[in-house]
PDB file of N, CA and C in Angstrom:
ATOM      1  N   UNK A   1    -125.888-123.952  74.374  1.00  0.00           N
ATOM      2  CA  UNK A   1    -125.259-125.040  73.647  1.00  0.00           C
ATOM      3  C   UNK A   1    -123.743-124.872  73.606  1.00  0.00           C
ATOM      4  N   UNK A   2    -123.266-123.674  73.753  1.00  0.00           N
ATOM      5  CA  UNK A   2    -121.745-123.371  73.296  1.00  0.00           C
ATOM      6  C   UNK A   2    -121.269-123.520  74.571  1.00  0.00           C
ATOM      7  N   UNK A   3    -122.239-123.584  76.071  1.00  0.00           N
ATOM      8  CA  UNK A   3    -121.766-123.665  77.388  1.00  0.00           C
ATOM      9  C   UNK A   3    -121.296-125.787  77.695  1.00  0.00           C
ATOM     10  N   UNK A   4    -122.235-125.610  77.149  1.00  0.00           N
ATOM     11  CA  UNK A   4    -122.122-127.784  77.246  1.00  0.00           C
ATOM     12  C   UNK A   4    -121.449-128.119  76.322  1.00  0.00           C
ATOM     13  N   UNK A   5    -120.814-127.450  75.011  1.00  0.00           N
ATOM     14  CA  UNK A   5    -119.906-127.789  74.181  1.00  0.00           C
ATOM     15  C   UNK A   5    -118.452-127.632  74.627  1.00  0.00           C
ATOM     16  N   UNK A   6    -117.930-126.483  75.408  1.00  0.00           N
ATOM     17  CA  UNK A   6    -116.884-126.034  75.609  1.00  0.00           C
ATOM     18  C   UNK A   6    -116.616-127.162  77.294  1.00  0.00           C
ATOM     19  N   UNK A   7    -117.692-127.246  78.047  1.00  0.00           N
ATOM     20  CA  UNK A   7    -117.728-128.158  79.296  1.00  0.00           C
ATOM     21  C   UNK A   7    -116.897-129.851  78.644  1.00  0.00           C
ATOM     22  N   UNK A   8    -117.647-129.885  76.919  1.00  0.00           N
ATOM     23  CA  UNK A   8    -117.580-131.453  77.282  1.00  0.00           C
ATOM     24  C   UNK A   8    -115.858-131.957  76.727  1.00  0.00           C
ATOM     25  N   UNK A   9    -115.217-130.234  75.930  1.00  0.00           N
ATOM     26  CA  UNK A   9    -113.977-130.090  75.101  1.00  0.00           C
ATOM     27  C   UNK A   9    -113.306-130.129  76.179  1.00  0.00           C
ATOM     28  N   UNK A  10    -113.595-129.633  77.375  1.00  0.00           N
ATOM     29  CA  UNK A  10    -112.704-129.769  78.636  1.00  0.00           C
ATOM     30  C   UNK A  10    -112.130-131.245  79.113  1.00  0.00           C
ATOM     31  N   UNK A  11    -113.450-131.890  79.088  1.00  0.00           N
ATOM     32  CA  UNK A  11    -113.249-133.119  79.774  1.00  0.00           C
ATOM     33  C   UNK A  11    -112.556-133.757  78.703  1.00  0.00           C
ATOM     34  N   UNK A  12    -112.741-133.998  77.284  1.00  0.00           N
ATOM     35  CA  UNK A  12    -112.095-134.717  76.286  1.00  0.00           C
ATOM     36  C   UNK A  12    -110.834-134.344  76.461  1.00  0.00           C
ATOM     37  N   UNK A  13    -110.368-133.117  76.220  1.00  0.00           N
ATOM     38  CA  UNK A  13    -108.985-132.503  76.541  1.00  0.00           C
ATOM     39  C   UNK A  13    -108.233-132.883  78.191  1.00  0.00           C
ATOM     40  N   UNK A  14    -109.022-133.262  78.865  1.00  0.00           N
ATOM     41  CA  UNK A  14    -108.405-133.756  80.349  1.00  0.00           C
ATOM     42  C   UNK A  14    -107.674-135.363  79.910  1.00  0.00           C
ATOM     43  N   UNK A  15    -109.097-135.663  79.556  1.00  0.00           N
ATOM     44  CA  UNK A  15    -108.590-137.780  79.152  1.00  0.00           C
ATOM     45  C   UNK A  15    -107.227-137.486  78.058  1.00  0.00           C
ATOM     46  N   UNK A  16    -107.277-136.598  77.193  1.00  0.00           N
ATOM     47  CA  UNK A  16    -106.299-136.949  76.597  1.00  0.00           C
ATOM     48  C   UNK A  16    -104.523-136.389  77.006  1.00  0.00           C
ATOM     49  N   UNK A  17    -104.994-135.770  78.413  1.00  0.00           N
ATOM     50  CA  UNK A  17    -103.882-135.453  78.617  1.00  0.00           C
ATOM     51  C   UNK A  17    -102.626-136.959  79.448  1.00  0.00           C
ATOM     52  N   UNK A  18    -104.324-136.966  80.283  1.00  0.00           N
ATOM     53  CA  UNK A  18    -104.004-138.114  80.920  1.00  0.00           C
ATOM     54  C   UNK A  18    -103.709-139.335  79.998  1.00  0.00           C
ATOM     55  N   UNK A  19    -104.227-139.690  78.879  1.00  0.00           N
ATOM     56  CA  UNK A  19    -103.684-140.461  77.967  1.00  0.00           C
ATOM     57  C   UNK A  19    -102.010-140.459  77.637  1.00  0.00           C
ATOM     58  N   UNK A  20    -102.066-139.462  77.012  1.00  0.00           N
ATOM     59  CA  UNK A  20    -100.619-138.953  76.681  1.00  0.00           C
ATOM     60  C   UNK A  20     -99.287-139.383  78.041  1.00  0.00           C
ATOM     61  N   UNK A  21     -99.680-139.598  79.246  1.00  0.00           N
ATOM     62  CA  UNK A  21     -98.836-139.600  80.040  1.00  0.00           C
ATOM     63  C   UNK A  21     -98.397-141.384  80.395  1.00  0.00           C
ATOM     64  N   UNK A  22     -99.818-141.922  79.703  1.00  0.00           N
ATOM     65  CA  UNK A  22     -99.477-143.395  79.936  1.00  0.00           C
ATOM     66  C   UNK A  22     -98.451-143.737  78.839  1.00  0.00           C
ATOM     67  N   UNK A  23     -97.300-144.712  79.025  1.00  0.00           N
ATOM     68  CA  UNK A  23     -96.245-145.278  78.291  1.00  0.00           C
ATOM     69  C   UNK A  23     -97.228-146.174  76.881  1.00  0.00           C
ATOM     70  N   UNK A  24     -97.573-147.306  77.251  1.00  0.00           N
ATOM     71  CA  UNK A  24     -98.433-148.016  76.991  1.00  0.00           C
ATOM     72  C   UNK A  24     -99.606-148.850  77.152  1.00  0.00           C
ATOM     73  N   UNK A  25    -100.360-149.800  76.538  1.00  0.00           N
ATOM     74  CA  UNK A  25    -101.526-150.570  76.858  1.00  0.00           C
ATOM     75  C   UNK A  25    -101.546-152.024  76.855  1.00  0.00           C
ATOM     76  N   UNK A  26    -101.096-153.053  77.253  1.00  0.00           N
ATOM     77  CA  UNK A  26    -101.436-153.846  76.333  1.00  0.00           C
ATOM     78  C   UNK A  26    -103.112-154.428  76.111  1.00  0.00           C
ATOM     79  N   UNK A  27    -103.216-154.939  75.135  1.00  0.00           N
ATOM     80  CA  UNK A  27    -104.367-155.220  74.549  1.00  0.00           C
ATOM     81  C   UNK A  27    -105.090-156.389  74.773  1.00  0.00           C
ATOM     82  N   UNK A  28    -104.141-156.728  74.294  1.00  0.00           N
ATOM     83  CA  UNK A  28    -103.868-158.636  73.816  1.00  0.00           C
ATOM     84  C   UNK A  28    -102.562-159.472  74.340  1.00  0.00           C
ATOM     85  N   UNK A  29    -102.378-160.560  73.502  1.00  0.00           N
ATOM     86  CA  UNK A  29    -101.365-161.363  73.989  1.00  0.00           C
ATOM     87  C   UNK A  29    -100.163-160.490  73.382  1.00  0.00           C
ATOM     88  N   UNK A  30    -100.008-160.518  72.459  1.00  0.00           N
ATOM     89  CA  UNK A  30     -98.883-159.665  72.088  1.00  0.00           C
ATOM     90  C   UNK A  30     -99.026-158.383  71.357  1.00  0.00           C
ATOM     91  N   UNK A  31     -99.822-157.558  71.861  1.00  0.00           N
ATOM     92  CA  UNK A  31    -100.101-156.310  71.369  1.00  0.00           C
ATOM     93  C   UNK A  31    -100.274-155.017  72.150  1.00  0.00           C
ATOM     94  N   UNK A  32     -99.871-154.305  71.819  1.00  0.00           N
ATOM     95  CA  UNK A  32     -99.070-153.140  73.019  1.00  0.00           C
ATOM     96  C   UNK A  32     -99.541-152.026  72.285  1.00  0.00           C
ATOM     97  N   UNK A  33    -100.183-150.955  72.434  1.00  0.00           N
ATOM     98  CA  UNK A  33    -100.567-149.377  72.090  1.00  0.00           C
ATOM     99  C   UNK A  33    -100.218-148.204  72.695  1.00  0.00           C
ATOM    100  N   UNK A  34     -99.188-147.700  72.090  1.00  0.00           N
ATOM    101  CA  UNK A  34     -98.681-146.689  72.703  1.00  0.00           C
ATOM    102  C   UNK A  34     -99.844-145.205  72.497  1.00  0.00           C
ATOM    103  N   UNK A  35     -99.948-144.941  73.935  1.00  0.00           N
ATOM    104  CA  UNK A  35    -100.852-144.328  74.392  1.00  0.00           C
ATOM    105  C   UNK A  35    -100.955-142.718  73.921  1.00  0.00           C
ATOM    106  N   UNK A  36     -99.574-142.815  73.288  1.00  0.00           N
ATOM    107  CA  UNK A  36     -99.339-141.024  73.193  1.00  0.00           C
ATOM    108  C   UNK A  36    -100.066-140.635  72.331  1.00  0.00           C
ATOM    109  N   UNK A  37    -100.134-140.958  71.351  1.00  0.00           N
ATOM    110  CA  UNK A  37    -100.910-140.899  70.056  1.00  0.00           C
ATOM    111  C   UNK A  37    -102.153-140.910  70.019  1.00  0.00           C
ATOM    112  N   UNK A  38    -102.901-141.646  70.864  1.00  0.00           N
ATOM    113  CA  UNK A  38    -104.294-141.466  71.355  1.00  0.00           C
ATOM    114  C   UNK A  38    -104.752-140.722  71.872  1.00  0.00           C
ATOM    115  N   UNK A  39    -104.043-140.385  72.550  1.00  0.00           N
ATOM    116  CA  UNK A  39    -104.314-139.245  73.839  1.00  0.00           C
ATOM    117  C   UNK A  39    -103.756-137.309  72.981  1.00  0.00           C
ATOM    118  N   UNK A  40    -102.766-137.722  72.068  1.00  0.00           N
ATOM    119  CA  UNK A  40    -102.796-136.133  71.433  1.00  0.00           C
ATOM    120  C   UNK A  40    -104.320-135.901  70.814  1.00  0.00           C
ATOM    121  N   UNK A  41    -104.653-137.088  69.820  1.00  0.00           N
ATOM    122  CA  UNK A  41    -105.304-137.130  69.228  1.00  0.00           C
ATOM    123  C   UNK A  41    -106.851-136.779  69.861  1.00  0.00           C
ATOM    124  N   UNK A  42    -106.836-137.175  71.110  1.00  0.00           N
ATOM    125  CA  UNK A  42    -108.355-136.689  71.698  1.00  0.00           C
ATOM    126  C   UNK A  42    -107.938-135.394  72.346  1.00  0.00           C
ATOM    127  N   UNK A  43    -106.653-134.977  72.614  1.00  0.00           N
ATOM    128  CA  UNK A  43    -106.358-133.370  73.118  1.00  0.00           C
ATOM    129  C   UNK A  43    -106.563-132.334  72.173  1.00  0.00           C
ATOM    130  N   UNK A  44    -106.575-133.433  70.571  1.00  0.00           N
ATOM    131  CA  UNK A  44    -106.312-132.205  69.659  1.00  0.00           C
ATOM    132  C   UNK A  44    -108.067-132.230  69.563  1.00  0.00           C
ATOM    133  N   UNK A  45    -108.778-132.915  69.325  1.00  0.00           N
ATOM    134  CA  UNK A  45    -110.269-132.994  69.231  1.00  0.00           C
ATOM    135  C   UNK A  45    -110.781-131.928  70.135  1.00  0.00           C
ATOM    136  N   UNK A  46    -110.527-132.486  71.248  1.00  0.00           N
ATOM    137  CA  UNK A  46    -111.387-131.438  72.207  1.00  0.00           C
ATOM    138  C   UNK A  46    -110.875-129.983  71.831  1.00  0.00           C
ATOM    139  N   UNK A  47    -109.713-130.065  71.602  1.00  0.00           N
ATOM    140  CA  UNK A  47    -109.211-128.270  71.522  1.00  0.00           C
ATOM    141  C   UNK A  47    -109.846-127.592  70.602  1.00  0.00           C
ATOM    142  N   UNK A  48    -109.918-128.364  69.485  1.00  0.00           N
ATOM    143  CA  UNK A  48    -111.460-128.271  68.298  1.00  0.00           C
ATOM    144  C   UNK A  48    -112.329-128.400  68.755  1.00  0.00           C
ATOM    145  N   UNK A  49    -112.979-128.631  69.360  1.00  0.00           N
ATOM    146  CA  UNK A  49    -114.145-128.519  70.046  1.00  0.00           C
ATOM    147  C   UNK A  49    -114.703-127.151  71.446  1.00  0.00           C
ATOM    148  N   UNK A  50    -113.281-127.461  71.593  1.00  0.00           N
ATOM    149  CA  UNK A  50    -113.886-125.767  72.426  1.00  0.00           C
ATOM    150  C   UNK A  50    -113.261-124.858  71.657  1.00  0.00           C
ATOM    151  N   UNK A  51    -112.339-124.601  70.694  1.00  0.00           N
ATOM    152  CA  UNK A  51    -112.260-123.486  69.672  1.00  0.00           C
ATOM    153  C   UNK A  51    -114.143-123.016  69.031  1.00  0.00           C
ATOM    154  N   UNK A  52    -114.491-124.555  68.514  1.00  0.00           N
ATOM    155  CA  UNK A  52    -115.909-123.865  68.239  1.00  0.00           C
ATOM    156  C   UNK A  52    -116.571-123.554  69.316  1.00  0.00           C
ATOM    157  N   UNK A  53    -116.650-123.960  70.675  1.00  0.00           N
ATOM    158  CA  UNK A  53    -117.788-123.686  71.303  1.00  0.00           C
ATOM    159  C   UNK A  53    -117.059-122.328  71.687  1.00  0.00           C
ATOM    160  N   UNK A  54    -115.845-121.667  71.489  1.00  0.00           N
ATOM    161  CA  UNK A  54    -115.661-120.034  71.620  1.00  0.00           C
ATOM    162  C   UNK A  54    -116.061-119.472  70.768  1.00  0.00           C
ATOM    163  N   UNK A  55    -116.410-120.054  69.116  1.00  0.00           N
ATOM    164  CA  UNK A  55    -117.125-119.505  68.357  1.00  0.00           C
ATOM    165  C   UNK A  55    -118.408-119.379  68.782  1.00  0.00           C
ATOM    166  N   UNK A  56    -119.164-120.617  69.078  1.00  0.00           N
ATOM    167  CA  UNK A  56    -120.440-120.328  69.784  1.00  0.00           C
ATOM    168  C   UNK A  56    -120.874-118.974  70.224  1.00  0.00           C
ATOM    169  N   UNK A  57    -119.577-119.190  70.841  1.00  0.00           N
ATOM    170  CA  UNK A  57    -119.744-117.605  72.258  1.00  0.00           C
ATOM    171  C   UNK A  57    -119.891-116.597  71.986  1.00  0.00           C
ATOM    172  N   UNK A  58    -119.183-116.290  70.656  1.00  0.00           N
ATOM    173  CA  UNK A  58    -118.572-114.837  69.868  1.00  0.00           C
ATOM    174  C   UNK A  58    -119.814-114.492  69.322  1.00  0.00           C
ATOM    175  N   UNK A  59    -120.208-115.319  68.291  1.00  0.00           N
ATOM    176  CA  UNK A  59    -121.574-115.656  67.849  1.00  0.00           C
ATOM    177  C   UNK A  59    -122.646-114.989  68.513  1.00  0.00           C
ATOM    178  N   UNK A  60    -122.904-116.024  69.595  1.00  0.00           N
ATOM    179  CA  UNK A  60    -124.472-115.765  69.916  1.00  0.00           C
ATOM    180  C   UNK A  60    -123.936-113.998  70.887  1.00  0.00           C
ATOM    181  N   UNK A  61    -123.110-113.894  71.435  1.00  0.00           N
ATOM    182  CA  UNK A  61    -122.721-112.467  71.928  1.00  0.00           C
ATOM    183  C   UNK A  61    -123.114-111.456  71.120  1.00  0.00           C
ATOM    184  N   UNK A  62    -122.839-111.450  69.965  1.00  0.00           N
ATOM    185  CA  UNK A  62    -122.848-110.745  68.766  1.00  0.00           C
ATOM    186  C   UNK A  62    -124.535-110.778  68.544  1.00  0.00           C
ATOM    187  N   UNK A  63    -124.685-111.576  68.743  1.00  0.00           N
ATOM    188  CA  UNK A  63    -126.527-111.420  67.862  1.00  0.00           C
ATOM    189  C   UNK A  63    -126.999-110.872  69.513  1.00  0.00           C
ATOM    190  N   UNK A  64    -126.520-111.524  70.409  1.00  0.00           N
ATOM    191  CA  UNK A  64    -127.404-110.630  71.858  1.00  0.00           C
ATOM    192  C   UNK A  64    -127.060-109.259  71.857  1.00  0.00           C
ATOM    193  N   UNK A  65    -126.260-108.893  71.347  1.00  0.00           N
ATOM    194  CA  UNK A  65    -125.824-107.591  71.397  1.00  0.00           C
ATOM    195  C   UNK A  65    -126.570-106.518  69.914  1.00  0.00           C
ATOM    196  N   UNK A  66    -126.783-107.315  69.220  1.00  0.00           N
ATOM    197  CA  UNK A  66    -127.494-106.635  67.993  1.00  0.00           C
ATOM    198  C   UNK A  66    -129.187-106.651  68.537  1.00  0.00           C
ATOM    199  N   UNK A  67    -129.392-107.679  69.291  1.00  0.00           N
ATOM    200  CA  UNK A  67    -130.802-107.823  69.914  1.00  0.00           C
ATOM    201  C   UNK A  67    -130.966-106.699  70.702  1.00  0.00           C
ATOM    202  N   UNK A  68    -130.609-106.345  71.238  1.00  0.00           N
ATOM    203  CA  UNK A  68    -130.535-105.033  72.395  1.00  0.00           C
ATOM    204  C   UNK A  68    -130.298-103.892  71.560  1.00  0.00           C
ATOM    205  N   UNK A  69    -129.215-103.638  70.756  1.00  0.00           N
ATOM    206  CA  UNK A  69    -129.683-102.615  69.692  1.00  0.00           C
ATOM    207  C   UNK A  69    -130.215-102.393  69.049  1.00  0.00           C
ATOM    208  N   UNK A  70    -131.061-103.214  68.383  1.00  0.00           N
ATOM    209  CA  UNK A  70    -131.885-102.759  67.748  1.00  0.00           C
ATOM    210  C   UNK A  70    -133.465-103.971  68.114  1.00  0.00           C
ATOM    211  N   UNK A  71    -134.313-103.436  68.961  1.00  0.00           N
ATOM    212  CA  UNK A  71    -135.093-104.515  69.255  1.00  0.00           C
ATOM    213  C   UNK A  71    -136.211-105.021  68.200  1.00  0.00           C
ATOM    214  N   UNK A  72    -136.902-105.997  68.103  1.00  0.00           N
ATOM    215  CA  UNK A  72    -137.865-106.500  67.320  1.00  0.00           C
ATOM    216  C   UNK A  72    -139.232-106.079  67.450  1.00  0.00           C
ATOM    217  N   UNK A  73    -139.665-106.057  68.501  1.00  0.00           N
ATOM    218  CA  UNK A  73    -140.560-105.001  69.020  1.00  0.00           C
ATOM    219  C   UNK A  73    -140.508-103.788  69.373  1.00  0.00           C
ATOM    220  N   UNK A  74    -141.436-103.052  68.691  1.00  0.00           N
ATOM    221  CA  UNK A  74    -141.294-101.782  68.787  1.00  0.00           C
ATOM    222  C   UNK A  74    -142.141-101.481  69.916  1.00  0.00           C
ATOM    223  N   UNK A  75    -141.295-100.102  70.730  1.00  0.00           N
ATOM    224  CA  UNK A  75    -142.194 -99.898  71.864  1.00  0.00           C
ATOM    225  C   UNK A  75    -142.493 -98.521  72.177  1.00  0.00           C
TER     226      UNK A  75
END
């Protein structure tokens, strides 16, 4: 799960880079969205998003590693 979480923070973090580089949008007839702001805003998401899925990582590392030391079955 922390492998398809950190995959999908990538791609969010790509669009918003590419966001960030567009000037503007327009929308409508007279309505214009400047793109920068959108695009930090999904750079900053994803970066939150693979910060946790490195938690993920740390995490489940940590319990695979306690799994192997000390096993559940005794043998």
């Amino acid at each position: 799960m922390s492998e398809l979480l950190s995959q999908i923070a990538g791609v969010v973090m790509l669009i918003g880079v590419i966001l960030m580089a567009l000037p503007v949008v327009r929308l409508g007839h007279r309505a214009y969205v400047p793109m920068f702001e959108m695009g930090l805003g999904l750079f900053l998401l994803g970066l939150l998003a693979a910060l946790a899925g490195a938690v993920g990582w740390i995490v489940g590392g940590g319990i695979a590693a306690a799994a192997l030391r000390y096993p559940v079955a005794g043998g």
